[in-house]
Protein backbone atom coordinates (compact mmCIF):
# COMPACT_ATOMS: atom_id res chain seq x y z
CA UNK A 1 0.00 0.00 0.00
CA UNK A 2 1.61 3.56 -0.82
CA UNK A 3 1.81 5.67 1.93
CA UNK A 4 -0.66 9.83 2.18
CA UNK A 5 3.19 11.00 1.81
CA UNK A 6 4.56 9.10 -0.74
CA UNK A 7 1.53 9.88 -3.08
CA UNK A 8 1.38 13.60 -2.32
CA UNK A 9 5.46 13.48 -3.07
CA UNK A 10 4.63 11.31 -6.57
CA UNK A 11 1.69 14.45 -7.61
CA UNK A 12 4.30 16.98 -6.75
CA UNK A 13 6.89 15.61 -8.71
CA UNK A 14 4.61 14.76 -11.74
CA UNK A 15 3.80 18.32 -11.63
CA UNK A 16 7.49 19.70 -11.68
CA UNK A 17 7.66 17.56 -14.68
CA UNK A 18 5.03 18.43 -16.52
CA UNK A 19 6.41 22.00 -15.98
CA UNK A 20 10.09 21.43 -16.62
CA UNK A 21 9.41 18.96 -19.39
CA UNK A 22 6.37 19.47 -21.37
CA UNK A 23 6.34 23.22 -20.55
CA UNK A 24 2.47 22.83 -19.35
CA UNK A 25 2.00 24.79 -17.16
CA UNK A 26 -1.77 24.51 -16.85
CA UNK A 27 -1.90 20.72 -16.89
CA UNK A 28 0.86 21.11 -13.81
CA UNK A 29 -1.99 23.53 -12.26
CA UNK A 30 -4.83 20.88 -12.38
CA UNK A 31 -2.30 18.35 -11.43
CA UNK A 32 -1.37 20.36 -8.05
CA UNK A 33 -5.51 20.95 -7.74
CA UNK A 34 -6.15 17.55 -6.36
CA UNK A 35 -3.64 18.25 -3.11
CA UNK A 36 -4.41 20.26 -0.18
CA UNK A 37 -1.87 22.07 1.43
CA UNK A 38 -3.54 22.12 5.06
CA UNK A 39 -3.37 17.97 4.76
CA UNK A 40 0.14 17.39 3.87
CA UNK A 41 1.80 16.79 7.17
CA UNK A 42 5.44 16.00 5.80
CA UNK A 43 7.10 19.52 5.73
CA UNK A 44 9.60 18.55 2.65
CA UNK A 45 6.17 17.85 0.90
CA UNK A 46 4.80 21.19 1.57
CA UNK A 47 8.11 23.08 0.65
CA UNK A 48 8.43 21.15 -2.25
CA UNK A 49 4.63 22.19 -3.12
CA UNK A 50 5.33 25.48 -2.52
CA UNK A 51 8.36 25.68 -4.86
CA UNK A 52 6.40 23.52 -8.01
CA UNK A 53 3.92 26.69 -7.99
CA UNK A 54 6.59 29.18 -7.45
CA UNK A 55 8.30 27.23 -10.70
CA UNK A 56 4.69 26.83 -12.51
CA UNK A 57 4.41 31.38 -12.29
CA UNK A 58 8.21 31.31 -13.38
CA UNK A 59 7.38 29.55 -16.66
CA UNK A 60 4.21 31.18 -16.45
CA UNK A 61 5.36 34.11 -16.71
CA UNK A 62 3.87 35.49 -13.79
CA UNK A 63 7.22 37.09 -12.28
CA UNK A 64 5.54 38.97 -9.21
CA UNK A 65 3.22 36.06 -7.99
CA UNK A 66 6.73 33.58 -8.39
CA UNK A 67 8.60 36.59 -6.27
CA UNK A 68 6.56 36.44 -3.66
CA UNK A 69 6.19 32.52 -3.00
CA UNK A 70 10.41 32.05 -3.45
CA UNK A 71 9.76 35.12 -0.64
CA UNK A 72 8.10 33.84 1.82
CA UNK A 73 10.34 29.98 1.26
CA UNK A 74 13.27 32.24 1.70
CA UNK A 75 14.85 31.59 -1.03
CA UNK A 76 17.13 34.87 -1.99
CA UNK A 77 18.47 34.39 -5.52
CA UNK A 78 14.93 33.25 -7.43
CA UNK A 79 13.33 35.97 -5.29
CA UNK A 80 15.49 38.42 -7.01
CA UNK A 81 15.95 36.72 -10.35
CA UNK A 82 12.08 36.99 -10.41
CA UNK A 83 11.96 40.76 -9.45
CA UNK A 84 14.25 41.02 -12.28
CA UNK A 85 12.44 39.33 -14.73
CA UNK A 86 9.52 41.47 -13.97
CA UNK A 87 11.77 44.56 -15.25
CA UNK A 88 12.34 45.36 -10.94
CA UNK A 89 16.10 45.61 -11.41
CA UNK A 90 16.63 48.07 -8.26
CA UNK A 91 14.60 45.50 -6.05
CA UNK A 92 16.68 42.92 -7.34
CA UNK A 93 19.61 44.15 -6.69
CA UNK A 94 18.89 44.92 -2.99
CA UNK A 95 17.94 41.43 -1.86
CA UNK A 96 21.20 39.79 -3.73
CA UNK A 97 23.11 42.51 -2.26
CA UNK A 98 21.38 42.15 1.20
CA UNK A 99 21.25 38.23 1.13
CA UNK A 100 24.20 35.91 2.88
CA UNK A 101 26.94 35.02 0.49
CA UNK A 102 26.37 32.26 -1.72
CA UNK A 103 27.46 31.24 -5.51
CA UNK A 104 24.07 32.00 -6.43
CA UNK A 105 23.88 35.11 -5.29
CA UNK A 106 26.87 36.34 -6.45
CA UNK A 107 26.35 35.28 -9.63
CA UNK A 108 23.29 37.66 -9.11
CA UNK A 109 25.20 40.61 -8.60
CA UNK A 110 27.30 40.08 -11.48
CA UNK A 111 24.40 39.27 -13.60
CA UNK A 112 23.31 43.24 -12.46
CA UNK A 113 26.36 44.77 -13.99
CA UNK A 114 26.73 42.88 -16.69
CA UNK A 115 23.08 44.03 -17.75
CA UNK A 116 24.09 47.64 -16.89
CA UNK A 117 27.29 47.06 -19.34
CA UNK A 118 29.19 47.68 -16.17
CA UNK A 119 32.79 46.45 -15.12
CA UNK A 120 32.55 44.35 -11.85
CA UNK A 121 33.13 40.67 -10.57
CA UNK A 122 34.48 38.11 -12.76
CA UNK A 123 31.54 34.77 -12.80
CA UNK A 124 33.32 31.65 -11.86
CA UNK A 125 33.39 28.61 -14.79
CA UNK A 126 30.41 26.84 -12.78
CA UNK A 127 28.55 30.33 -12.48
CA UNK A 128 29.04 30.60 -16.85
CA UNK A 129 28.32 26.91 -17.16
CA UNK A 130 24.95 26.97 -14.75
CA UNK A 131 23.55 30.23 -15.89
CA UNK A 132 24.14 31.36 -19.38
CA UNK A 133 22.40 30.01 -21.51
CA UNK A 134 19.53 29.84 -18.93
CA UNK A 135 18.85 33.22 -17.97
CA UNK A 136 19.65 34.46 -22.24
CA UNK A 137 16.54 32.51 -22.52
CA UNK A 138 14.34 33.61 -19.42
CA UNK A 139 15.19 37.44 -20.61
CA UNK A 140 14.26 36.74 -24.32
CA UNK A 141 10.85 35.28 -22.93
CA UNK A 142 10.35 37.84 -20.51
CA UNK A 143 10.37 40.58 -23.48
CA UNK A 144 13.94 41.58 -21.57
CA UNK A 145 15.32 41.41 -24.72
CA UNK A 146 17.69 44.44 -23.67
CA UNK A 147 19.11 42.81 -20.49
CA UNK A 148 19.78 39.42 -22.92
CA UNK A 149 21.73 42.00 -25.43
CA UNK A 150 23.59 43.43 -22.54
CA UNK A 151 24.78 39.86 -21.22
CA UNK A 152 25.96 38.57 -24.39
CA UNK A 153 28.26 41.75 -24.97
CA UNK A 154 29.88 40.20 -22.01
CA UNK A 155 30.98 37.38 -24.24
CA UNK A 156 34.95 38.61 -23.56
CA UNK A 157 34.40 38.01 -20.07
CA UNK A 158 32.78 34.75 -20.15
CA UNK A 159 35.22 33.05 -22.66
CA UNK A 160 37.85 33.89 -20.46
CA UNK A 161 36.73 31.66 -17.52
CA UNK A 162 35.03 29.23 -19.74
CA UNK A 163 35.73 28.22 -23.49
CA UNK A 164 32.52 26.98 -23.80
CA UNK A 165 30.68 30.53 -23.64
CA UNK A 166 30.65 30.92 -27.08
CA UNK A 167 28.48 27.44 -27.60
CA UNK A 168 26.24 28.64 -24.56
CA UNK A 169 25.67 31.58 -25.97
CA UNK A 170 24.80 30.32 -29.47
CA UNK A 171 22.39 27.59 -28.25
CA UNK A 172 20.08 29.97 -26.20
CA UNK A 173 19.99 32.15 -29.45
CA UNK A 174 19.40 29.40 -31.51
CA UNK A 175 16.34 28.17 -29.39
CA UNK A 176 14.91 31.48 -29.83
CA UNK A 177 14.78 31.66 -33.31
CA UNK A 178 17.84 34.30 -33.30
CA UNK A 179 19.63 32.16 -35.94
CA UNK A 180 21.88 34.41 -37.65
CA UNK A 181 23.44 35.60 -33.96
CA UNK A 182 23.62 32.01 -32.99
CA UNK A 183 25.31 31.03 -35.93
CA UNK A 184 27.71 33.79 -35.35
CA UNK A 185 28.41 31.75 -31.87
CA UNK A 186 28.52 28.34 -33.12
CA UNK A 187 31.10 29.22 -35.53
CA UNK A 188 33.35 31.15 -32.69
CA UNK A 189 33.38 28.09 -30.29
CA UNK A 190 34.21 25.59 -33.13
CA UNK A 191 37.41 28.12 -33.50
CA UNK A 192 38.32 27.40 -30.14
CA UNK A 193 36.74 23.77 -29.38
CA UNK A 194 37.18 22.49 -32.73
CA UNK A 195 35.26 19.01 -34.18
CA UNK A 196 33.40 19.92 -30.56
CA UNK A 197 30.16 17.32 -30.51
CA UNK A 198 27.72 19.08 -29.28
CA UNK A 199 29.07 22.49 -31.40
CA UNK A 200 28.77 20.79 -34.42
CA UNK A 201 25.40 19.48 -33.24
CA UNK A 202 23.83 23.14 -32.67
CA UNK A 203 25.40 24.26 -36.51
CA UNK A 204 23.61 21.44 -38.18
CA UNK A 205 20.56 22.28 -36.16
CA UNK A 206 20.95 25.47 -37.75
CA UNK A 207 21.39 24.54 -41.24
CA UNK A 208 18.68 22.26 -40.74
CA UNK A 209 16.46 25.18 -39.50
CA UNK A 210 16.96 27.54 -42.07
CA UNK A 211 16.61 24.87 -44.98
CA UNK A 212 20.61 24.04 -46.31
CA UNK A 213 19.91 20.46 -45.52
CA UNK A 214 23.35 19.68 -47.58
CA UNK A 215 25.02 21.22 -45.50
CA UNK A 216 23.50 20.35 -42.27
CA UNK A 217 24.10 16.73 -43.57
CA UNK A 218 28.05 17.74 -43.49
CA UNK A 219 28.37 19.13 -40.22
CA UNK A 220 26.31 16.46 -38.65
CA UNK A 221 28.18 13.67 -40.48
CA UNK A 222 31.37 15.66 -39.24
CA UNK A 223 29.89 15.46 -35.43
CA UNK A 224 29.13 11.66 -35.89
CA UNK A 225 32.85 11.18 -36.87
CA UNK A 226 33.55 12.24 -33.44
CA UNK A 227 31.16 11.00 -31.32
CA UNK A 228 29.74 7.65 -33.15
CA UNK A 229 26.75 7.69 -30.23
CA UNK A 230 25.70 11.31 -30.64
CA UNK A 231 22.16 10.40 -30.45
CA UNK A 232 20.66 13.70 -31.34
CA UNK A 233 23.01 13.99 -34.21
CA UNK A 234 21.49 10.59 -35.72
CA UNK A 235 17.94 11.46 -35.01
CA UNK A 236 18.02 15.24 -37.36
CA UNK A 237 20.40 13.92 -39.54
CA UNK A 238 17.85 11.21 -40.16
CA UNK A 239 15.38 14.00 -40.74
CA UNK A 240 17.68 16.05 -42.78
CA UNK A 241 17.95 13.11 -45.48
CA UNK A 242 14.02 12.80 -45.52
CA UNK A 243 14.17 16.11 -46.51
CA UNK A 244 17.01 16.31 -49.11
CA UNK A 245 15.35 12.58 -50.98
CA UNK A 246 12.28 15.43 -50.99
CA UNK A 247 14.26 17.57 -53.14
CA UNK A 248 15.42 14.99 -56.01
């Protein structure tokens, strides 16, 4: 028999799934309907319920109402990253800047001058790794479109703690249909990272995308040279041959 706790945990998590994986955030919604949080005794549970809806508003979109839940769980660096979002850069600011030390915070702060265009902290590798590609693609979708601009003029700064900036960079502008910029990017890290898998990956993508399936078919082919397993690599550039037998 499954335990009250162990099924409230199981809704949760099917929730945070449906959120992080199908990006539904309304099916997450009625998913979360069928608990009540005044009958979950297990206090992980209700933290972890609490978080899911903060997460559902993220992806939502609904920056203030997200702000206020990571609020009240204490939970300093999405409380600010959602003021942010919602264009509240001052407010931002103060709670990183009033918040204990942590990477996450920190990586705050710098995220604040680098959208101002101003010199400050260098991010660590983990801090470029973690959070660059991530929050290009929360600004784009938050219509901060500005604040992405401003982070990716940063690229000097980024590629010198971490050589794989450029590829970072590229994929988040790839995902958002910025495909000339990203190819820009692409092309940059295979300069430093060259016959790079995943690199060479994101460039077929692109070539795919845009319609040269001939050359997609090269760069992917090159990328399968390297990495004989590269699954996504197999799966487009089985697409991209559908498409160029089309063409004959």
């Amino acid at each position: 028999m499954v335990s009250k706790n162990l099924s409230d945990r199981n809704i949760i998590i099917q929730a945070r799934k449906e959120v992080l994986i199908d990006k539904n955030c309304k099916l997450a919604r009625i998913t979360l309907e069928s608990l009540n949080i005044q009958e979950i005794s297990d206090e992980k549970d209700k933290l972890l319920l609490k978080n899911t809806y903060a997460l559902i508003c993220l992806e939502n979109k609904e920056y203030l109402q997200a702000a206020e839940i990571y609020r009240e769980l204490g939970e300093k660096y999405q409380h600010g990253y959602c003021e942010l979002l919602a264009g509240n850069e001052a407010e931002a600011e103060k709670i990183w800047h009033k918040a204990p030390q942590s990477p996450l915070c920190e990586w705050g702060k710098c995220l604040i001058d680098f959208i101002r265009l101003k010199k400050g902290r260098v991010p660590t590798f983990l801090q470029v790794r973690n959070h660059l590609e991530t929050d290009i693609g929360y600004f784009i979708q938050a219509d901060k479109v500005k604040y992405a601009e401003n982070l990716i003029k940063n690229d000097n700064i980024f590629i010198s703690v971490n050589l794989e900036a450029y590829k970072l960079i590229g994929k988040a502008l790839l995902n958002f249909g910025f495909y000339n910029m990203a190819r820009k990017y692409l092309v940059k890290s295979l300069q430093l990272l060259n016959d790079e898998s995943e690199t060479l990956y994101f460039l077929g993508k692109y070539n795919y995308l845009i319609g040269a399936y001939s050359e997609s078919k090269k760069v992917l082919q090159r990328c399968l040279e390297n990495n004989h397993n590269y699954t996504p690599a197999k799966e487009l550039l089985r697409k991209v041959e559908l498409n160029l037998n089309k063409t004959w």
